[in-house]
N, C-alpha and C. Protein backbone atom coordinates (compact mmCIF):
# COMPACT_ATOMS: atom_id res chain seq x y z
N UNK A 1 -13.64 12.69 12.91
CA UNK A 1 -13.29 11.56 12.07
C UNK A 1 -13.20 12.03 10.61
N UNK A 2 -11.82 11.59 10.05
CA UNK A 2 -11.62 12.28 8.55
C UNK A 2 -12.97 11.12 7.76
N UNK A 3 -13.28 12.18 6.98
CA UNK A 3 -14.06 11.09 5.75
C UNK A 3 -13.33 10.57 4.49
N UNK A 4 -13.06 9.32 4.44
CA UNK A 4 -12.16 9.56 3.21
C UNK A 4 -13.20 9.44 1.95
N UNK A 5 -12.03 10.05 1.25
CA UNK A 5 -12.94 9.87 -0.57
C UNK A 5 -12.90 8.57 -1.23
N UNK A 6 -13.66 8.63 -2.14
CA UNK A 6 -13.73 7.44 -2.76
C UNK A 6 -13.12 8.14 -4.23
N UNK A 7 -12.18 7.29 -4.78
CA UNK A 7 -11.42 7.41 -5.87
C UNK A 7 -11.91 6.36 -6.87
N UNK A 8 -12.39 6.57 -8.16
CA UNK A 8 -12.83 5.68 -9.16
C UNK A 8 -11.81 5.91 -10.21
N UNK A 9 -11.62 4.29 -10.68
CA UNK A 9 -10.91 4.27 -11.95
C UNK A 9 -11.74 3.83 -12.86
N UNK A 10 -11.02 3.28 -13.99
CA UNK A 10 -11.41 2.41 -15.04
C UNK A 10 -11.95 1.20 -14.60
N UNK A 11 -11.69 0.28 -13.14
CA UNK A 11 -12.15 -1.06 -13.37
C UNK A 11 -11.84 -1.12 -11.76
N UNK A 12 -11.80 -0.13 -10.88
CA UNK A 12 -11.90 -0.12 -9.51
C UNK A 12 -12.28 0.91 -8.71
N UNK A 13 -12.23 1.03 -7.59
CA UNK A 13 -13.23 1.95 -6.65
C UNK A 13 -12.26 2.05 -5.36
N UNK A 14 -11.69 3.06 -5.13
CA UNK A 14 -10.69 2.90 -3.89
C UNK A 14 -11.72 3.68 -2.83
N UNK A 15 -11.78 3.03 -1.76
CA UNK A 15 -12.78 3.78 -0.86
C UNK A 15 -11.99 3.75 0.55
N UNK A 16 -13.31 4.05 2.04
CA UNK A 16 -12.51 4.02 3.48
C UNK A 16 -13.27 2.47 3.63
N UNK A 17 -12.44 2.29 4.45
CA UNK A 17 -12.70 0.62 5.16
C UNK A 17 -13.92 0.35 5.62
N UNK A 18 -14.46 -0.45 5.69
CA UNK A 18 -15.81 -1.31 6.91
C UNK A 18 -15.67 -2.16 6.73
N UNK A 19 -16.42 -2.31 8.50
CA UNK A 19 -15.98 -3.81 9.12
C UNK A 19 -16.01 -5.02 8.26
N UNK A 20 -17.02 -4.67 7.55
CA UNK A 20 -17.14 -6.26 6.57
C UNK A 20 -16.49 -6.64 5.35
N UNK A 21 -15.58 -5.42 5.68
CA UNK A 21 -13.83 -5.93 4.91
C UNK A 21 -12.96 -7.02 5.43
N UNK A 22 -13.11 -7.15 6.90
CA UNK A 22 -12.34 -7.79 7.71
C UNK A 22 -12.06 -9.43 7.03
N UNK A 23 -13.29 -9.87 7.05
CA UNK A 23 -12.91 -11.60 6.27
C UNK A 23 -11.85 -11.32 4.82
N UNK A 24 -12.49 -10.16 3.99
CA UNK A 24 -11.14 -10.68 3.11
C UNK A 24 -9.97 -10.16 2.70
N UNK A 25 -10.01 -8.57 3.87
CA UNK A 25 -8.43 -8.90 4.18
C UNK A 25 -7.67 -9.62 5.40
N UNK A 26 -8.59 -10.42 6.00
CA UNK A 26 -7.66 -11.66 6.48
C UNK A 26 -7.07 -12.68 5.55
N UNK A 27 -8.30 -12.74 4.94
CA UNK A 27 -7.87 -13.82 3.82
C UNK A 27 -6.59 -13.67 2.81
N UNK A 28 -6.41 -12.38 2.83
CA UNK A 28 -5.24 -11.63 1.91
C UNK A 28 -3.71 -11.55 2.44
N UNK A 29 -4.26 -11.40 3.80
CA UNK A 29 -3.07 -11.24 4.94
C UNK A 29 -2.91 -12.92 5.30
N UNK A 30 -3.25 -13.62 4.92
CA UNK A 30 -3.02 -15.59 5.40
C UNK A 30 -2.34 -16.45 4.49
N UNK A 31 -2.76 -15.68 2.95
CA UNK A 31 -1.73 -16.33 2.43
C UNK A 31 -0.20 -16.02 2.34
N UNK A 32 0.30 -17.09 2.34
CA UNK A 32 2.24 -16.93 2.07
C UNK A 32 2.95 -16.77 1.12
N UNK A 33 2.24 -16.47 -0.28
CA UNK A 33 2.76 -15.63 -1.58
C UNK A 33 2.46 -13.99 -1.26
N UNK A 34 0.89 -13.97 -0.96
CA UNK A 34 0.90 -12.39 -0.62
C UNK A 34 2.01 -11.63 0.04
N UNK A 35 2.35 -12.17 1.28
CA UNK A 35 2.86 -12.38 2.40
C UNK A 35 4.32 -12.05 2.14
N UNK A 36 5.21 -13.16 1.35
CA UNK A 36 6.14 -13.54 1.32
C UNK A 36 7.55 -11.90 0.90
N UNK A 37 6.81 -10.96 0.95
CA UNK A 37 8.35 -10.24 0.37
C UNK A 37 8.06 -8.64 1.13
N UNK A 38 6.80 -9.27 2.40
CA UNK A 38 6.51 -8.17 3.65
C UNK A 38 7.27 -8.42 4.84
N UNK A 39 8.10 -7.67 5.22
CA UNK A 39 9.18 -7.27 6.65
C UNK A 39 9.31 -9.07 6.55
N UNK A 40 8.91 -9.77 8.12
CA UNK A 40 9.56 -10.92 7.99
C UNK A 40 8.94 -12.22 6.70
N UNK A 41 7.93 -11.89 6.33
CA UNK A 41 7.40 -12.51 5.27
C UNK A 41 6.42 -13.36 6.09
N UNK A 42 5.78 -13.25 7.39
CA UNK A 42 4.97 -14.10 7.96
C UNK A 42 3.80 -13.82 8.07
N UNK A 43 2.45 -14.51 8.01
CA UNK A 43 1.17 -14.08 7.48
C UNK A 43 1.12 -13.72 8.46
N UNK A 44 -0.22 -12.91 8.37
CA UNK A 44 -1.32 -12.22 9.44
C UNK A 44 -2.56 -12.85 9.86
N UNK A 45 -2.83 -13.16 11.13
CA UNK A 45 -4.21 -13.98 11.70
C UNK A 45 -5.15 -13.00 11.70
N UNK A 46 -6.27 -13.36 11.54
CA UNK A 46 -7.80 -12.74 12.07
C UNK A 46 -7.62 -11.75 12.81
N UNK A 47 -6.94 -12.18 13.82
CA UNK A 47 -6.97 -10.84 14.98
C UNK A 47 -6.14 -9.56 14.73
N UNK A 48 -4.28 -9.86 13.90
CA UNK A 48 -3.88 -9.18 13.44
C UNK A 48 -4.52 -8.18 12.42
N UNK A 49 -5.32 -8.99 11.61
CA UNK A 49 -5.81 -8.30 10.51
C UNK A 49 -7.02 -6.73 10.87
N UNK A 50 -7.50 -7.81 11.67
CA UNK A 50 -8.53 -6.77 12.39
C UNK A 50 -7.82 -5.54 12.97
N UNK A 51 -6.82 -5.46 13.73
CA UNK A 51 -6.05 -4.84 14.53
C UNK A 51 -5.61 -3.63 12.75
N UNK A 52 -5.00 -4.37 12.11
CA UNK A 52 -4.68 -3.67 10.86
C UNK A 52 -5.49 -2.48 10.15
N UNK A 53 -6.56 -3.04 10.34
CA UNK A 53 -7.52 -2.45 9.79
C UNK A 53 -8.21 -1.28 10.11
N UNK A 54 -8.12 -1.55 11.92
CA UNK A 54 -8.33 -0.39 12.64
C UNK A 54 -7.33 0.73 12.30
N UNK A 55 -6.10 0.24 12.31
CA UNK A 55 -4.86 1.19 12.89
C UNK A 55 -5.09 2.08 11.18
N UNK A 56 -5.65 1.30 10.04
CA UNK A 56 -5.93 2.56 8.64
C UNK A 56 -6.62 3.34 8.72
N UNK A 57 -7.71 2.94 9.50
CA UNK A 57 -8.83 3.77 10.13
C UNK A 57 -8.40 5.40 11.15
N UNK A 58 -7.25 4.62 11.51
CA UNK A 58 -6.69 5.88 12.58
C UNK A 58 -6.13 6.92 11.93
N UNK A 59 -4.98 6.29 10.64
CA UNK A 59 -4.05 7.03 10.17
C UNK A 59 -4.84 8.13 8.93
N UNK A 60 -6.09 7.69 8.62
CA UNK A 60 -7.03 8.35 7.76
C UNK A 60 -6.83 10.04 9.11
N UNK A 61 -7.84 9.32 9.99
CA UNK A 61 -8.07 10.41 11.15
C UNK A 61 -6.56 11.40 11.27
N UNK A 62 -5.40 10.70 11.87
CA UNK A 62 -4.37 10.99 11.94
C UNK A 62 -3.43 12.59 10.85
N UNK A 63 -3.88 11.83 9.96
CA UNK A 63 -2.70 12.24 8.58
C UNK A 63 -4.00 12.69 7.87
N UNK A 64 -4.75 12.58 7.69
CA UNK A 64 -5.18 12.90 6.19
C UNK A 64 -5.11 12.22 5.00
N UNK A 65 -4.84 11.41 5.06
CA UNK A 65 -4.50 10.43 4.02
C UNK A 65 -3.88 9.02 4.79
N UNK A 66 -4.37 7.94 3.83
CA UNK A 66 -4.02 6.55 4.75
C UNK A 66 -4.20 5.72 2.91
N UNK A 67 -4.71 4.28 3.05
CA UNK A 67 -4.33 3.19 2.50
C UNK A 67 -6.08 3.22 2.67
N UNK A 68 -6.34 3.04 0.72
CA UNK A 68 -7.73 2.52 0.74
C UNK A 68 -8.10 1.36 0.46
N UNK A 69 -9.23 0.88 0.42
CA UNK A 69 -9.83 -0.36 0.18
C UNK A 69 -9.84 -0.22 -1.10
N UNK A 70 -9.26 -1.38 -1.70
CA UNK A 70 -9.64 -1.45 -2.82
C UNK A 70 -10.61 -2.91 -3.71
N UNK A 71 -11.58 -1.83 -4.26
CA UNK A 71 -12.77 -3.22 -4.90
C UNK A 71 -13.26 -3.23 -6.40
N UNK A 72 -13.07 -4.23 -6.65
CA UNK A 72 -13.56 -4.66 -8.46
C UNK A 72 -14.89 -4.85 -7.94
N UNK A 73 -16.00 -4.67 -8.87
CA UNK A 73 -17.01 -4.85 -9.23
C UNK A 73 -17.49 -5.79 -7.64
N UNK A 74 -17.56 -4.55 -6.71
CA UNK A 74 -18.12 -4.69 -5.13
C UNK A 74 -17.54 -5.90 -4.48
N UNK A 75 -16.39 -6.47 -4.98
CA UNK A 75 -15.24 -8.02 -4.19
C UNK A 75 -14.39 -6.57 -3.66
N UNK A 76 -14.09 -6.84 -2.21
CA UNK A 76 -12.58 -6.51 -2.18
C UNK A 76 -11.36 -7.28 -2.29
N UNK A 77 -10.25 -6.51 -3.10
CA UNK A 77 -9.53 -7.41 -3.32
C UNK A 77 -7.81 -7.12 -3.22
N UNK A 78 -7.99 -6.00 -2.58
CA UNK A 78 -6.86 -5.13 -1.92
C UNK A 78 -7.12 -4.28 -0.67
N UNK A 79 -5.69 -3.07 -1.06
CA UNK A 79 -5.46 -2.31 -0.61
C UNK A 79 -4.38 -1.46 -1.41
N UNK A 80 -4.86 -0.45 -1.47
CA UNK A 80 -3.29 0.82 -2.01
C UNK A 80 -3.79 2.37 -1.29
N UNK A 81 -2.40 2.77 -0.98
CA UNK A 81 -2.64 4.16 -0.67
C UNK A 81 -1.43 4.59 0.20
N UNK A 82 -1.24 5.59 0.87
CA UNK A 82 -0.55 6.39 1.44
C UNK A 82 -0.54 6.11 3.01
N UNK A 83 1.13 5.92 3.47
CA UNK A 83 1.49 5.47 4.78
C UNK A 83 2.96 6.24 4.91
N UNK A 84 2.74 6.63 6.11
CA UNK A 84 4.05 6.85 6.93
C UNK A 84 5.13 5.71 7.24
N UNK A 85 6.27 5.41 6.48
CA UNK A 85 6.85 3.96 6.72
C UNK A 85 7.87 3.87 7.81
N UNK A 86 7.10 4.09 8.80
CA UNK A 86 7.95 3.97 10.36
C UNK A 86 8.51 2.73 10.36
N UNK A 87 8.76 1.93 9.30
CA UNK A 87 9.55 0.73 9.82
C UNK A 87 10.68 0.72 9.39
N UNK A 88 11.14 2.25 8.42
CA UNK A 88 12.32 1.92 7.96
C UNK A 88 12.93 4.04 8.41
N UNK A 89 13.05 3.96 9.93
CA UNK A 89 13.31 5.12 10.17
C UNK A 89 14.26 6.11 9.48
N UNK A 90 15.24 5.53 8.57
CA UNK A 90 16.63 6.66 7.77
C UNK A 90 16.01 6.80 6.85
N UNK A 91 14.45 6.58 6.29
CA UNK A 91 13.93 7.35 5.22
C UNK A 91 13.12 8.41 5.28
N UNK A 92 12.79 8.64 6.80
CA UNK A 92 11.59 9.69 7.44
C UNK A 92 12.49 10.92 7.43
N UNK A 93 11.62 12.09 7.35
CA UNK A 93 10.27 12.37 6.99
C UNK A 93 9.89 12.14 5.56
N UNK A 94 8.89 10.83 5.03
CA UNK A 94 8.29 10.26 4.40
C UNK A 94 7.01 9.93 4.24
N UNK A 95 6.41 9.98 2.95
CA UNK A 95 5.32 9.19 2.78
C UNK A 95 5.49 8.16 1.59
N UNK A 96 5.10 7.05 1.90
CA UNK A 96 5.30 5.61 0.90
C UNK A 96 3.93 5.62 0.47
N UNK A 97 4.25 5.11 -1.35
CA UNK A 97 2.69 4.87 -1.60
C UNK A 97 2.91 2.96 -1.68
N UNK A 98 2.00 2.58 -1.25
CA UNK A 98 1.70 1.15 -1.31
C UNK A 98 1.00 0.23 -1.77
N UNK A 99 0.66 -0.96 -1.82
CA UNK A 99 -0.31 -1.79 -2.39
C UNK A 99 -0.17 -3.27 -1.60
N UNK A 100 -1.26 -3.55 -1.71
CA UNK A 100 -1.60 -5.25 -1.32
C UNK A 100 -2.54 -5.73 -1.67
N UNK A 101 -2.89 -7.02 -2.66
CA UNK A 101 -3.84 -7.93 -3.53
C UNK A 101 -3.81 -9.30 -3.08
N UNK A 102 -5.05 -9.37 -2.98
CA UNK A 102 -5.09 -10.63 -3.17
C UNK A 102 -4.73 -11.52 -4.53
N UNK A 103 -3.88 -12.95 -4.46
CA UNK A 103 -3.36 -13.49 -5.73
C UNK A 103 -3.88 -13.56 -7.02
N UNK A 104 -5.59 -13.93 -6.53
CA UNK A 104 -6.55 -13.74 -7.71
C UNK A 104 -5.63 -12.56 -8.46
N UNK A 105 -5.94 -11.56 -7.91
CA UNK A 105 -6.01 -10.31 -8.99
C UNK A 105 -4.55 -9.45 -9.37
N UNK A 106 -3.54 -10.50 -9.09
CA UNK A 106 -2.20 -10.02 -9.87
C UNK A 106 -2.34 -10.60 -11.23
N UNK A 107 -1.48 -9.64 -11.91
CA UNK A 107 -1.38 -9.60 -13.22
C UNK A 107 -1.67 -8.98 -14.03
N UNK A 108 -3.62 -8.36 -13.31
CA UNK A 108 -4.06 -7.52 -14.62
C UNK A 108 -3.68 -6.23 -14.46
N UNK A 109 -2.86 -5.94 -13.56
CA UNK A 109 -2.66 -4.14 -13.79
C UNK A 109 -3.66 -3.57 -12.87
N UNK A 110 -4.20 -4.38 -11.67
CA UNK A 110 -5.01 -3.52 -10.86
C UNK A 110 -4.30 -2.66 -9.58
N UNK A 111 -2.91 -3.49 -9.72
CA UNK A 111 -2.37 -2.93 -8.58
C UNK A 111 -1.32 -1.42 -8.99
N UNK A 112 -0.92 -1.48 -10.05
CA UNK A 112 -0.68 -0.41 -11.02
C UNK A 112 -1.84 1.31 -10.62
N UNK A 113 -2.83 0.27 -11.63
CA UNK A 113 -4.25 1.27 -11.71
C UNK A 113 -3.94 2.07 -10.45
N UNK A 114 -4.33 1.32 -9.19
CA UNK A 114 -5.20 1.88 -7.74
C UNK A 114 -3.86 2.91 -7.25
N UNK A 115 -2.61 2.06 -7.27
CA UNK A 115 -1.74 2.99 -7.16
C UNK A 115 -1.28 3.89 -7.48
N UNK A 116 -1.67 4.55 -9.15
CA UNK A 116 -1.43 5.32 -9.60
C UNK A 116 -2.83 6.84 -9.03
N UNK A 117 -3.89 6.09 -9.36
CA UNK A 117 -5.27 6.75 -8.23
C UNK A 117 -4.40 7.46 -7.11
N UNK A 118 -3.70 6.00 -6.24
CA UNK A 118 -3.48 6.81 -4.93
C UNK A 118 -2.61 7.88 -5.08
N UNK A 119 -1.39 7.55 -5.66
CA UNK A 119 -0.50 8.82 -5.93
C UNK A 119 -1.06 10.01 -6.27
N UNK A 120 -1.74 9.79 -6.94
CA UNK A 120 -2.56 11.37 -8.20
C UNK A 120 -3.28 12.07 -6.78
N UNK A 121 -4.05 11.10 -5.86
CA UNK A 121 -3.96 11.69 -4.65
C UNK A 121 -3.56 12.35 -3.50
N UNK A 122 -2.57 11.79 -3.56
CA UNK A 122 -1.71 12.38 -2.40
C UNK A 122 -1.11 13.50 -3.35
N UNK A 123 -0.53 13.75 -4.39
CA UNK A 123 0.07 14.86 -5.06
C UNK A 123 -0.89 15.94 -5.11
N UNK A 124 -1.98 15.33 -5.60
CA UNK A 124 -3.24 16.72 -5.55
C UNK A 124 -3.64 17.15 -4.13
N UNK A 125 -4.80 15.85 -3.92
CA UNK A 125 -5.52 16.47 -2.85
C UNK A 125 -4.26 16.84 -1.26
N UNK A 126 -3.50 16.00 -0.53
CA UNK A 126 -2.87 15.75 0.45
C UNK A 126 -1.75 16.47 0.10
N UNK A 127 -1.35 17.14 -0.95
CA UNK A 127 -0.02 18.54 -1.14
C UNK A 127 1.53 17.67 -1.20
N UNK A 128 1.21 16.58 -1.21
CA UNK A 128 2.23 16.00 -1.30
C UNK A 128 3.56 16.25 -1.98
N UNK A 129 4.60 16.63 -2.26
CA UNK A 129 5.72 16.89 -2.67
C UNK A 129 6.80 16.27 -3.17
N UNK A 130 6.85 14.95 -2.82
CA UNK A 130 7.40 13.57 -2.99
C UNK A 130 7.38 12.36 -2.13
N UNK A 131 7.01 11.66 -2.47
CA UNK A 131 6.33 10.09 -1.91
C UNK A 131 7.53 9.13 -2.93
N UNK A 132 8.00 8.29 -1.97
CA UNK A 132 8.79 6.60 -1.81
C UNK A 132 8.08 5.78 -2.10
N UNK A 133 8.39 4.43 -2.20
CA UNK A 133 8.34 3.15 -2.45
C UNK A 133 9.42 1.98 -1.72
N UNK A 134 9.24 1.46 -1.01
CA UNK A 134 10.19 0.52 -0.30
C UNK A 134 8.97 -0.83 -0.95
N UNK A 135 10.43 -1.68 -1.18
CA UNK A 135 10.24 -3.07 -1.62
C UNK A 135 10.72 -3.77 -1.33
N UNK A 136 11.24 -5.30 -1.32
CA UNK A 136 11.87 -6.19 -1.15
C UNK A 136 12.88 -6.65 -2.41
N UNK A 137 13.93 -6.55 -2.11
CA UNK A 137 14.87 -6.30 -3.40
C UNK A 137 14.55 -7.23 -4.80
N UNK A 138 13.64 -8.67 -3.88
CA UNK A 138 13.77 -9.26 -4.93
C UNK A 138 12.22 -9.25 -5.73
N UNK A 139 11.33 -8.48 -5.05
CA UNK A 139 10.15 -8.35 -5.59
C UNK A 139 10.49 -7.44 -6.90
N UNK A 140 10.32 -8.60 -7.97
CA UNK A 140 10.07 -7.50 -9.03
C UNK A 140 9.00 -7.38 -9.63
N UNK A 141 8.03 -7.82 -9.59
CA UNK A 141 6.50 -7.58 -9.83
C UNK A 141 6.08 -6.20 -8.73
N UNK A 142 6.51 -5.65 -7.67
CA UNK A 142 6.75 -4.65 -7.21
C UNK A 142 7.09 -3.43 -7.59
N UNK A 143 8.56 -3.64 -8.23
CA UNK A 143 9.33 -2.91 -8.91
C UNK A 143 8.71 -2.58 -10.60
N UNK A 144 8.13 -3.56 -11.28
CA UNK A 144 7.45 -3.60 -11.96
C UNK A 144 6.37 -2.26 -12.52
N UNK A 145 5.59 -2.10 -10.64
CA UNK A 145 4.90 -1.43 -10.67
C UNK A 145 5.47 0.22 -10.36
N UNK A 146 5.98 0.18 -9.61
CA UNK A 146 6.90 1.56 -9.40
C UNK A 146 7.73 2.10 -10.55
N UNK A 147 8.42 1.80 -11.46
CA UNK A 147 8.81 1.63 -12.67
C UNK A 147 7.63 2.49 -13.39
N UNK A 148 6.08 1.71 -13.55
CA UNK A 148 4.85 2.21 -14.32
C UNK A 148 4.50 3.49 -13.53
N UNK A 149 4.18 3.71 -11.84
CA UNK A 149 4.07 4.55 -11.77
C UNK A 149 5.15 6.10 -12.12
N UNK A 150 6.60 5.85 -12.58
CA UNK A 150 7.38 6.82 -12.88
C UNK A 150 8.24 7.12 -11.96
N UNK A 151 8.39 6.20 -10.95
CA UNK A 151 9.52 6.10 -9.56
C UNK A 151 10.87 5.85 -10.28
N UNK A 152 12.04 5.97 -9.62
CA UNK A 152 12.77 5.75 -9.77
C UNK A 152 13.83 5.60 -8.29
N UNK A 153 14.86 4.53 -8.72
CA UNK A 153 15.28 3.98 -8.11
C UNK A 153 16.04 4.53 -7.19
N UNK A 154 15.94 4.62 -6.13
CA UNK A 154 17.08 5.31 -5.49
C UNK A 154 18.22 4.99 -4.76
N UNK A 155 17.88 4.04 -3.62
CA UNK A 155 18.67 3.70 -2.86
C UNK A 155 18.46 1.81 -2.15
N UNK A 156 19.39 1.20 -1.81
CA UNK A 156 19.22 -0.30 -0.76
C UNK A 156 19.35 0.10 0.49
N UNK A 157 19.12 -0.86 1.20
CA UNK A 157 19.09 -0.24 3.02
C UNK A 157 18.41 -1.88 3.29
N UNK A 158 18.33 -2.09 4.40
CA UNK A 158 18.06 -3.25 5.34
C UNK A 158 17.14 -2.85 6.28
N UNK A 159 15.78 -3.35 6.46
CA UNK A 159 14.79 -2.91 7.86
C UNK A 159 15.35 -3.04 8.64
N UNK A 160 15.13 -2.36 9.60
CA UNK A 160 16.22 -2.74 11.31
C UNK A 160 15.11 -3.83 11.67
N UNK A 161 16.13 -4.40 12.36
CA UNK A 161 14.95 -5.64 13.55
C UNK A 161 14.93 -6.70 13.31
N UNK A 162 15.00 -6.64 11.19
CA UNK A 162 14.40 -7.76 10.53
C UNK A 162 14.82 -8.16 9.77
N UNK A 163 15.97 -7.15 9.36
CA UNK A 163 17.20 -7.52 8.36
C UNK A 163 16.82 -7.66 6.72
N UNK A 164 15.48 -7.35 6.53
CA UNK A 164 15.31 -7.50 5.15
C UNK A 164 15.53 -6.70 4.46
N UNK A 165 16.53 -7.09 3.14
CA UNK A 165 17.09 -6.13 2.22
C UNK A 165 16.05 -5.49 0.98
N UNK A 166 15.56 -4.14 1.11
CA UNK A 166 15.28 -3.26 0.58
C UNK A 166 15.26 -2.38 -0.31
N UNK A 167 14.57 -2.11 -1.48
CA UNK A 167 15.15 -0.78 -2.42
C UNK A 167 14.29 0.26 -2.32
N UNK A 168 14.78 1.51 -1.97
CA UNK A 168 13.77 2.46 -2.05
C UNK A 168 14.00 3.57 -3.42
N UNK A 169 12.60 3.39 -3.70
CA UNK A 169 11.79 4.35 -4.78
C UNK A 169 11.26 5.50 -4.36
N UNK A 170 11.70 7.10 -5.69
CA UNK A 170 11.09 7.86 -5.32
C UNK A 170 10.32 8.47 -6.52
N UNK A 171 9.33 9.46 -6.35
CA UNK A 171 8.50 10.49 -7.80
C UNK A 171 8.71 11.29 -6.93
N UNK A 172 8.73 12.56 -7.55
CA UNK A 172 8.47 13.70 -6.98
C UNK A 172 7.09 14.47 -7.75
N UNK A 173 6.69 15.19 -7.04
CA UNK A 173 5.12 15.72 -7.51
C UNK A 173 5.29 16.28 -9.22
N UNK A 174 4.50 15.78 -10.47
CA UNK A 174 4.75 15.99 -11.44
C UNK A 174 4.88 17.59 -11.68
């Protein structure tokens, strides 16, 4: 079992998952703003979430790198980190860096922060070489953030399956 690290910023703590994360990233995964600009835009139940949570657990084991928990002052109130984006196969071989907050905590730049953590990660520790960004074309509080981390724009494309229109972002290792 990989151990993951714990990454500290200025005003967060990216760590590996436990179970007693589960209530509030269900809670994160239920609402329909969070929600709204992921593949079909439809929340996630309890059981999904749980299921979710495991499968980060795996990809830690898996890859070497996965999607951490992310917590302000011991609340969790995300997620950011590093995923294989098998849902959008004409961009593989890939790694996407990502993020997900709960509503509380948009705005202040936490989803920025953790993401920039994760990147600095995967470029250092995980040898990374260049890492994507897939968004929802019209998320620009998304784009927002990819922009801050130093991505740039690359290409549109459509998820298969699900038809949602897409922009993908890339950095390459500084």
């Amino acid at each position: 079992m990989t151990s993951v690290p714990t990454l500290t910023t200025e005003r967060l703590v990216l760590r590996g998952w436990r179970d007693d994360d589960l209530d509030g990233l269900a809670a994160i995964n239920a609402d329909p703003e969070v929600m709204r600009y992921i593949l079909d835009g439809a929340v996630r139940d309890r059981e999904q979430s749980a299921a979710g949570l495991q499968k980060m657990r795996r990809d830690w084991d898996s890859q070497g790198f996965g999607l951490f928990a992310v917590e302000r002052q011991g609340e969790l109130i995300g997620w950011a980190g590093l995923a294989v984006p098998a849902f959008l196969p004409e961009v593989l071989p890939a790694v996407e860096i990502g993020w997900r907050l709960g509503r509380p905590f948009w705005g202040y730049g936490y989803a920025t922060e953790a993401a920039a953590a994760a990147l600095a990660f995967g470029f250092e520790a995980a040898g990374l070489d260049r890492v994507i960004s897939i968004r929802h074309v019209e998320n620009v509080r998304s784009a927002r953030v990819m922009e801050k981390l130093g991505m740039a724009y690359d290409f549109d494309t459509v998820v298969p399956g699900v038809g949602q229109p897409v922009a993908v972002h890339v950095v390459a290792r500084p």
